[in-house]
N, C-alpha and C. Protein backbone atom coordinates (compact mmCIF):
# COMPACT_ATOMS: atom_id res chain seq x y z
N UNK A 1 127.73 166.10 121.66
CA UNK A 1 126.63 165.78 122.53
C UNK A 1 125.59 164.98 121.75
N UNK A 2 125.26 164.46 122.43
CA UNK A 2 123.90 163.16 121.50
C UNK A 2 122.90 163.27 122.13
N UNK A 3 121.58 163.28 121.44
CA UNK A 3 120.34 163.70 121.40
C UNK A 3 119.62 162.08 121.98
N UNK A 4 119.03 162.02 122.55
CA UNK A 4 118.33 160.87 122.90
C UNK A 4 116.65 161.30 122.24
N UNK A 5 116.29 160.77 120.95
CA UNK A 5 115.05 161.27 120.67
C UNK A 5 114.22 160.09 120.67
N UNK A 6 114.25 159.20 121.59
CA UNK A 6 113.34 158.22 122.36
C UNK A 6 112.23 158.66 123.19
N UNK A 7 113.33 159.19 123.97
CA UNK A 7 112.54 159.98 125.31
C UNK A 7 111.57 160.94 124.80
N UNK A 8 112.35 161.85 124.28
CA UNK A 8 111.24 162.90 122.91
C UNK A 8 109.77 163.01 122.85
N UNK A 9 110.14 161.41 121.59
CA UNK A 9 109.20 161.17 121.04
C UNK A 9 107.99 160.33 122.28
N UNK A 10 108.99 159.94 123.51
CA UNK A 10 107.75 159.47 124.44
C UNK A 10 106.87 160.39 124.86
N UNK A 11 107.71 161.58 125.18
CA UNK A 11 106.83 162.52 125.78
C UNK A 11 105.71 163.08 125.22
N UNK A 12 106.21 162.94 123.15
CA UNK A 12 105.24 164.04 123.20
C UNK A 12 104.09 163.06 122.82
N UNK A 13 103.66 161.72 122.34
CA UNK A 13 102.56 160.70 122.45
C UNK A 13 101.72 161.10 123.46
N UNK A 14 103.08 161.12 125.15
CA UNK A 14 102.23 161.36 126.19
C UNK A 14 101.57 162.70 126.13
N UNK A 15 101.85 163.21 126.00
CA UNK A 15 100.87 164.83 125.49
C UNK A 15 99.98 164.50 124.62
N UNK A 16 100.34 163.68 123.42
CA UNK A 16 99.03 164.02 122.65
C UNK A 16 97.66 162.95 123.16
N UNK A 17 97.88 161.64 124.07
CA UNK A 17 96.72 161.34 124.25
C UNK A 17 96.05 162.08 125.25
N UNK A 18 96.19 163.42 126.26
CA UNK A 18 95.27 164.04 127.09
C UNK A 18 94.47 164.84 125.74
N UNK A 19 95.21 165.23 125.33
CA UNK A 19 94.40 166.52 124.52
C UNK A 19 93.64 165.85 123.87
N UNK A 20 93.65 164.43 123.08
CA UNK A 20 92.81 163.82 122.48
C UNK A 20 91.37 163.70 122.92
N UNK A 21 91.68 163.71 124.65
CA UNK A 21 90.78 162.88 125.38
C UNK A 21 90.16 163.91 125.70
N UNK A 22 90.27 165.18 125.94
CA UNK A 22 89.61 166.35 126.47
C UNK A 22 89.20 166.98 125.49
N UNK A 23 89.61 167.23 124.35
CA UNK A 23 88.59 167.41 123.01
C UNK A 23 87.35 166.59 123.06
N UNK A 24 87.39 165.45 123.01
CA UNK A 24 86.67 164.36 123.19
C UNK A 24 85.37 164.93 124.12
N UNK A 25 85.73 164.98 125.10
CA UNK A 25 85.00 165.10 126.45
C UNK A 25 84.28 166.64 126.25
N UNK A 26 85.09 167.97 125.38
CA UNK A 26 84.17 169.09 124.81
C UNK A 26 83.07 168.76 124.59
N UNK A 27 84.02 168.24 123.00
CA UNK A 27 82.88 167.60 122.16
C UNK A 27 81.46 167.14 122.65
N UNK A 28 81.80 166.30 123.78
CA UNK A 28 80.50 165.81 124.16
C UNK A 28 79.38 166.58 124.94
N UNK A 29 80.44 167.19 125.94
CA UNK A 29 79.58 168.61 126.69
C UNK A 29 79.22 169.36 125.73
N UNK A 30 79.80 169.65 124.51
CA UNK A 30 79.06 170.71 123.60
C UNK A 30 77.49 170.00 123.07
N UNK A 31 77.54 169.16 122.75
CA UNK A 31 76.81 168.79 122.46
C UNK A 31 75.45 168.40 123.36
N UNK A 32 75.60 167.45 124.18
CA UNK A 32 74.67 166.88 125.69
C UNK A 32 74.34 169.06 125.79
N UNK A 33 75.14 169.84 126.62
CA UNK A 33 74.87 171.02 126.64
C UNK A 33 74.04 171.83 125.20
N UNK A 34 73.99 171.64 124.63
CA UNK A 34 73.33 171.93 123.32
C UNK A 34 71.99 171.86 123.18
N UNK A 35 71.59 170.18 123.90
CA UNK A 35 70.55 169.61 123.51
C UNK A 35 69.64 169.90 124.66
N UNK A 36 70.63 170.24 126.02
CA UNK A 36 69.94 170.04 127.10
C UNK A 36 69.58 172.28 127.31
N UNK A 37 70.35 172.88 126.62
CA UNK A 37 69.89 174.25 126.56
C UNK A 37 68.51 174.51 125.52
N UNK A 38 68.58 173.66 124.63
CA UNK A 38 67.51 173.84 123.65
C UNK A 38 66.10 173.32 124.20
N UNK A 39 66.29 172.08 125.35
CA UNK A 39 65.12 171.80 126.30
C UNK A 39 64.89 172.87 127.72
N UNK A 40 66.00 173.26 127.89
CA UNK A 40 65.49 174.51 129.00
C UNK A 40 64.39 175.70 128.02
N UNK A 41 64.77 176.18 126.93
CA UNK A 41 64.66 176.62 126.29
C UNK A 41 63.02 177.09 126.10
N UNK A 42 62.90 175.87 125.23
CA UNK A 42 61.30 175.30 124.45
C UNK A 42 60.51 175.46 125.67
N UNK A 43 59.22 176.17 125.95
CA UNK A 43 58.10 176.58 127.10
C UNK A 43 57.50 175.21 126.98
N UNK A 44 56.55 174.72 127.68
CA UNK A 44 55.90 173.52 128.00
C UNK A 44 54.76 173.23 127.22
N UNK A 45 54.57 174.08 126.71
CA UNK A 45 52.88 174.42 125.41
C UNK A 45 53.97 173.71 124.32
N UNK A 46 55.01 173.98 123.74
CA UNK A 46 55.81 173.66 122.54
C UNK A 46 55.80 172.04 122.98
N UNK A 47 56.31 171.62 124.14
CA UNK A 47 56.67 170.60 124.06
C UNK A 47 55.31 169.47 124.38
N UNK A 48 54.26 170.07 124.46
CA UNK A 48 52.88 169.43 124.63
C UNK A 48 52.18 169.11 123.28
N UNK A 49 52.55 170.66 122.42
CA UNK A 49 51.90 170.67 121.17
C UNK A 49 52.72 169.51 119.89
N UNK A 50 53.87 169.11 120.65
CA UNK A 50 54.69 168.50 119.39
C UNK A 50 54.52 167.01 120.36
N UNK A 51 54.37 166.74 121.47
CA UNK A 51 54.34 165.55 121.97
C UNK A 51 52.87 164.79 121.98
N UNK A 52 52.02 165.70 121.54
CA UNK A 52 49.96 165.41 121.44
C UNK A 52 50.07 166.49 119.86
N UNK A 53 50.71 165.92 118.95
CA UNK A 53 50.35 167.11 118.32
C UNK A 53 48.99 165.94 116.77
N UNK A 54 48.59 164.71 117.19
CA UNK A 54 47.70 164.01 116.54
C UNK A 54 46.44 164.16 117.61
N UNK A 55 46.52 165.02 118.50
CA UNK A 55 45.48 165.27 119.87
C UNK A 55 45.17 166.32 119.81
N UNK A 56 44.40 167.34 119.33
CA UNK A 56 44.72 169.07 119.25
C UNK A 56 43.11 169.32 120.28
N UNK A 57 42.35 168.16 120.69
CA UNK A 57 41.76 168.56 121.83
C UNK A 57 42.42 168.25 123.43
N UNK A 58 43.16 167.64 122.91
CA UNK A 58 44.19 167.91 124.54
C UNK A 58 44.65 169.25 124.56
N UNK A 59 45.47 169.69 123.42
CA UNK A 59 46.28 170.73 122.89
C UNK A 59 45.43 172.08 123.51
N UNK A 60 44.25 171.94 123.06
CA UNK A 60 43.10 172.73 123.48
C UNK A 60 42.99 173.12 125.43
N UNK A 61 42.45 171.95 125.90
CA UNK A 61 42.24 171.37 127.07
C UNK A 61 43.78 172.33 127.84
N UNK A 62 45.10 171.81 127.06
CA UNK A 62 46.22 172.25 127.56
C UNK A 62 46.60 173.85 128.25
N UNK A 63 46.17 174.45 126.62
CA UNK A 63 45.95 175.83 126.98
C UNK A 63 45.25 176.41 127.60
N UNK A 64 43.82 175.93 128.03
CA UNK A 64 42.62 176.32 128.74
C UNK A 64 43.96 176.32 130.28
N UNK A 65 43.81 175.40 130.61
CA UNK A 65 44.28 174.91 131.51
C UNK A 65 45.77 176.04 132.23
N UNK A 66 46.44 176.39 131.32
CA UNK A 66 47.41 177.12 131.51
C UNK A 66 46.86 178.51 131.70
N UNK A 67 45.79 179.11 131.31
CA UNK A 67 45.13 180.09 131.77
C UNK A 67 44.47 180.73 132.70
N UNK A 68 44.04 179.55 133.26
CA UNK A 68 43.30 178.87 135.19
C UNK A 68 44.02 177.97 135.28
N UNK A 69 45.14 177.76 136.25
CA UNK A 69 45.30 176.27 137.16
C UNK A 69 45.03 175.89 138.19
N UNK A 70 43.77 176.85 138.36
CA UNK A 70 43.45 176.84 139.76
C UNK A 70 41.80 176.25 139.44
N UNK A 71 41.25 176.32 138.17
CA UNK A 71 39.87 175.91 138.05
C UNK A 71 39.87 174.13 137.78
N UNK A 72 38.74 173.83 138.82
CA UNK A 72 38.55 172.66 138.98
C UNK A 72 38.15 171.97 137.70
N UNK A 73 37.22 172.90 136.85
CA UNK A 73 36.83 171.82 135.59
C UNK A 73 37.61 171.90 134.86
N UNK A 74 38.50 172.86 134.50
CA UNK A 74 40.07 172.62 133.40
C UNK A 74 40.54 171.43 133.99
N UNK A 75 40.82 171.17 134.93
CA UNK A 75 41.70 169.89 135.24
C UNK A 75 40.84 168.92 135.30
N UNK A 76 39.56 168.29 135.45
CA UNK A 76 39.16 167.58 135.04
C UNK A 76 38.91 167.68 133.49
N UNK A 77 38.86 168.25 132.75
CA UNK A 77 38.69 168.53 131.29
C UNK A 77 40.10 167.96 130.22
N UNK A 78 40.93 168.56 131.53
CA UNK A 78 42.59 168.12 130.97
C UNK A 78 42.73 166.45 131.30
N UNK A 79 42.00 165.97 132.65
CA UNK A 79 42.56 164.74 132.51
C UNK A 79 41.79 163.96 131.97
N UNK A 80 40.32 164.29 131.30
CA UNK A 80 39.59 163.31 130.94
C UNK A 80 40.58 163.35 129.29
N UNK A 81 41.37 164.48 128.78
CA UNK A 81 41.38 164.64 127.65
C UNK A 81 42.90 163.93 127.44
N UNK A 82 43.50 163.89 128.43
CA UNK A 82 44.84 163.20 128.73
C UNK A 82 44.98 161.64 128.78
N UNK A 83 43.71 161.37 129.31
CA UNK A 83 43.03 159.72 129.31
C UNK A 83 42.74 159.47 127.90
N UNK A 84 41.78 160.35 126.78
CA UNK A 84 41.49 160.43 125.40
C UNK A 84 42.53 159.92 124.92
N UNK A 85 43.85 160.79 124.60
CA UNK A 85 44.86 160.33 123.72
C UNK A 85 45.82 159.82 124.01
N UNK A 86 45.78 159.11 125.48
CA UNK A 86 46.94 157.96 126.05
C UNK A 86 46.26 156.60 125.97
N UNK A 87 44.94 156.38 125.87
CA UNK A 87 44.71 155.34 125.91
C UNK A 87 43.84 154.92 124.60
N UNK A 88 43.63 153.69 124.82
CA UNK A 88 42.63 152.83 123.54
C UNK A 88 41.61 153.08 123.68
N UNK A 89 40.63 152.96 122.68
CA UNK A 89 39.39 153.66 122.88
C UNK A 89 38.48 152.56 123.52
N UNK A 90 38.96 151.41 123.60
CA UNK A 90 37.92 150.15 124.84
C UNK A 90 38.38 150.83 126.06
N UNK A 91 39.94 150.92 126.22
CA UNK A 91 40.39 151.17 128.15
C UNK A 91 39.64 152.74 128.53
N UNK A 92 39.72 153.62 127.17
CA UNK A 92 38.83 154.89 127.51
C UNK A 92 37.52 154.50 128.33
N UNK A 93 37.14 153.97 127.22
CA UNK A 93 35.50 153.34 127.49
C UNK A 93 35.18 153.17 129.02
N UNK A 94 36.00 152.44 129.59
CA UNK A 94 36.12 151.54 130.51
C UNK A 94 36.50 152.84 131.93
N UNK A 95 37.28 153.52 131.64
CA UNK A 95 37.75 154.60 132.50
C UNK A 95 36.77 155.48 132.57
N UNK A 96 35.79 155.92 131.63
CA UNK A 96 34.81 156.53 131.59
C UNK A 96 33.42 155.59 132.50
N UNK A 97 33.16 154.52 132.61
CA UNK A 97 32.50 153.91 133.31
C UNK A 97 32.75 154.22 134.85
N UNK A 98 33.83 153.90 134.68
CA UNK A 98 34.94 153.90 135.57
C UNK A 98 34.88 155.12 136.89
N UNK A 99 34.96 156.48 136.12
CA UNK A 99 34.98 157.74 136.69
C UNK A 99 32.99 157.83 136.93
N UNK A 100 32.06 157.25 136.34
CA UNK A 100 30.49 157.69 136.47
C UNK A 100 30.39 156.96 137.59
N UNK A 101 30.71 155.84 137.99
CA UNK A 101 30.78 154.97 138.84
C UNK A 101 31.05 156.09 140.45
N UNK A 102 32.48 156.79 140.04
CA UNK A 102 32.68 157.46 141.45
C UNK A 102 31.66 158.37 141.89
């Protein structure tokens, strides 16, 4: 009897490129999943304090704010302080005119 090890060797290529491809595709969910559990993760103060962390009177403003979100001058306090370290200190200037004006 004679062995045909053509066919064989086709099959098992064809086997090894799924598994290649679905390791692959782990791999990536492990990872994307990794990054995206470590952002569920981190509370919103962490990701304020490391995203304003050259701002520590926003940082301030932040926490006030998370303590009352219901008080009217925290949130104006937060957005005048949110305007502070997003913008230039002329467009500040100018936004501050800006808001005396209303």
């Amino acid at each position: 009897m004679k062995v045909d090890y053509s066919t064989f060797l086709y099959d098992v290529r064809k086997i090894k490129i799924p598994i290649n491809f679905y390791t692959g595709i782990i791999k990536r969910l492990i990872i994307i999943g990794g990054f995206g559990l470590i952002m569920i993760l981190l509370s919103d103060l962490t990701i304020i304090k490391f995203q304003f962390r050259n701002h520590p009177d926003y940082i301030k403003a932040y926490e006030l704010y998370m303590t009352n979100p219901q008080d009217e001058s925290l949130i104006k306090n937060l957005d005048l302080e949110y305007h502070r370290a997003t913008m230039s200190k002329e467009d500040f200037e100018m936004y501050l005119k800006y808001i005396e004006k209303q």
